[in-house]
Protein backbone atom coordinates (compact mmCIF):
# COMPACT_ATOMS: atom_id res chain seq x y z
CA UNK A 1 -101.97 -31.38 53.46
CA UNK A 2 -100.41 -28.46 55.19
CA UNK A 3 -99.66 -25.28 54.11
CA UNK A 4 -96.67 -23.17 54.73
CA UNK A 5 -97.09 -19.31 55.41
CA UNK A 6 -94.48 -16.90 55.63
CA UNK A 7 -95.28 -13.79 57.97
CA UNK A 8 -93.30 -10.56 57.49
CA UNK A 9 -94.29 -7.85 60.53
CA UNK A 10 -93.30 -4.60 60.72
CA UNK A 11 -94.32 -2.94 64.39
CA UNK A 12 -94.63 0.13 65.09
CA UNK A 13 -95.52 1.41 68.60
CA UNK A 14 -99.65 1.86 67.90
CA UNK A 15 -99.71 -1.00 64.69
CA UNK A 16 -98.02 -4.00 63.21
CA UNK A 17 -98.33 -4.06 59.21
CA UNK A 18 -98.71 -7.72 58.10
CA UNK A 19 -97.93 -9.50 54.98
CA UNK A 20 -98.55 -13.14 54.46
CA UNK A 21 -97.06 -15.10 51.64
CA UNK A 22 -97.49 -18.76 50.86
CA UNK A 23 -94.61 -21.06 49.96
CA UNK A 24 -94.60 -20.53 46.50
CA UNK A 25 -93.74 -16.32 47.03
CA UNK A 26 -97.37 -15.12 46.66
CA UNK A 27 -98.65 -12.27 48.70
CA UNK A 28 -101.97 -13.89 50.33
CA UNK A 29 -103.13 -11.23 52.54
CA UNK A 30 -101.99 -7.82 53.89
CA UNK A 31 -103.08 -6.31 57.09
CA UNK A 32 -102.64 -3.32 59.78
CA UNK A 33 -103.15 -4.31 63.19
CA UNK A 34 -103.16 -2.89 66.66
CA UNK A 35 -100.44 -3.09 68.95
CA UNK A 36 -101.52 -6.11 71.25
CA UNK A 37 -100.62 -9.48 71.91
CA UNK A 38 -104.38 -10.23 71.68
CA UNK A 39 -104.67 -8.40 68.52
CA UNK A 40 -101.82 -10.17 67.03
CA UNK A 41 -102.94 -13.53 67.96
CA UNK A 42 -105.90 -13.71 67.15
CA UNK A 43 -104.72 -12.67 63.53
CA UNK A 44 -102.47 -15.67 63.55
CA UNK A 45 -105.04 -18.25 65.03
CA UNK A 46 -106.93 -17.28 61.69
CA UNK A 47 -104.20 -18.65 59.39
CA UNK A 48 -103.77 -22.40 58.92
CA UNK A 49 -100.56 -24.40 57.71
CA UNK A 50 -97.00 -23.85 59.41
CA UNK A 51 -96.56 -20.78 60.32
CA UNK A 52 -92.99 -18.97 59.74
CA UNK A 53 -92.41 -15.65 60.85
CA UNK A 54 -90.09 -12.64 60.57
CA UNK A 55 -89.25 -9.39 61.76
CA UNK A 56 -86.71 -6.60 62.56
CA UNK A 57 -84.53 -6.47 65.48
CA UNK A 58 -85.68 -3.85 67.38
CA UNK A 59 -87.21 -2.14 70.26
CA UNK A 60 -90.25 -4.35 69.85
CA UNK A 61 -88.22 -7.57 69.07
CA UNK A 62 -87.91 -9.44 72.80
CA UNK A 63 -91.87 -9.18 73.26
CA UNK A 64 -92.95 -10.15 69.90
CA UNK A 65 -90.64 -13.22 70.15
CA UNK A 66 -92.32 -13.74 73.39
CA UNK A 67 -95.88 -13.65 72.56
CA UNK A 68 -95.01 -15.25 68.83
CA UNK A 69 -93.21 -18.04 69.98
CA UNK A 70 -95.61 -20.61 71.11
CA UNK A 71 -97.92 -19.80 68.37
CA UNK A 72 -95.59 -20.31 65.13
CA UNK A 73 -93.23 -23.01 63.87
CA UNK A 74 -90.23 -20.71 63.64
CA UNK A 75 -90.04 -17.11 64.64
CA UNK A 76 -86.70 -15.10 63.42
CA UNK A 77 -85.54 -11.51 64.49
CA UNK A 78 -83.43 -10.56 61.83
CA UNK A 79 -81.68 -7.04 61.53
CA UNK A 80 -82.47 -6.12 57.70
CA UNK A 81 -80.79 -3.85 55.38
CA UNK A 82 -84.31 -2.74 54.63
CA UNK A 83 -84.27 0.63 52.85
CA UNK A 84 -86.29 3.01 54.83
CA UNK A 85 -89.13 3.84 52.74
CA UNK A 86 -92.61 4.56 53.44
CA UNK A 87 -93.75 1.95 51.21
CA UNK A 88 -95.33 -0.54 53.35
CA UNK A 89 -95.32 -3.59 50.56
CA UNK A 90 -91.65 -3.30 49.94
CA UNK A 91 -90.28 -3.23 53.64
CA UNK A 92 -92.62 -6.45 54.15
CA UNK A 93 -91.32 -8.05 51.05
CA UNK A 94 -87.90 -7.31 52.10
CA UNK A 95 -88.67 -8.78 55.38
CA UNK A 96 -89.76 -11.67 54.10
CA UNK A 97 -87.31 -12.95 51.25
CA UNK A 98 -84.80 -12.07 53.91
CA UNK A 99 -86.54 -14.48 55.81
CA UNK A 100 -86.13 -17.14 53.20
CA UNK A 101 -82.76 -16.72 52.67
């Protein structure tokens, strides 16, 4: 049986703040990470199921699609009408369930 998770990143130029929800809307795991391609994927090789994931259009956008790509089942830039809060859960969330719709 395989598992869908839904991956909401928001980069940053020293981390990447990681949320992980499964298909039903549940918040899995949550997670800062460095900066790196290496970093980043060996997060994802840690997660099982199909592997969806999200993130703002912006400065970061062209590499993370590049070093996300062959690693996920669908990988969307998306420019978000994200409030800009410091609140790290609720710019993921929004990431995400703009993701899913």
């Amino acid at each position: 049986m395989t598992s869908e998770k839904y991956i909401g990143l928001d980069v940053h130029q020293a981390t990447i703040s990681v949320a992980v929800m499964d298909a039903s809307g549940k918040l899995v795991m949550e997670s800062i990470l460095e900066t790196k391609a290496s970093t980043l994927l060996q997060f994802l090789a840690g997660l099982r199921g199909n592997l969806s994931v999200t993130f703002e259009e912006g400065t970061w956008a062209a590499w993370l699609y590049d070093v996300l790509k062959p690693h996920v089942a669908l990988c969307l830039a998306k420019t978000l009408r994200v409030r800009r809060i410091n609140d790290f859960e609720a710019n993921l969330r929004g990431a995400l369930f703009a993701m899913l719709t």
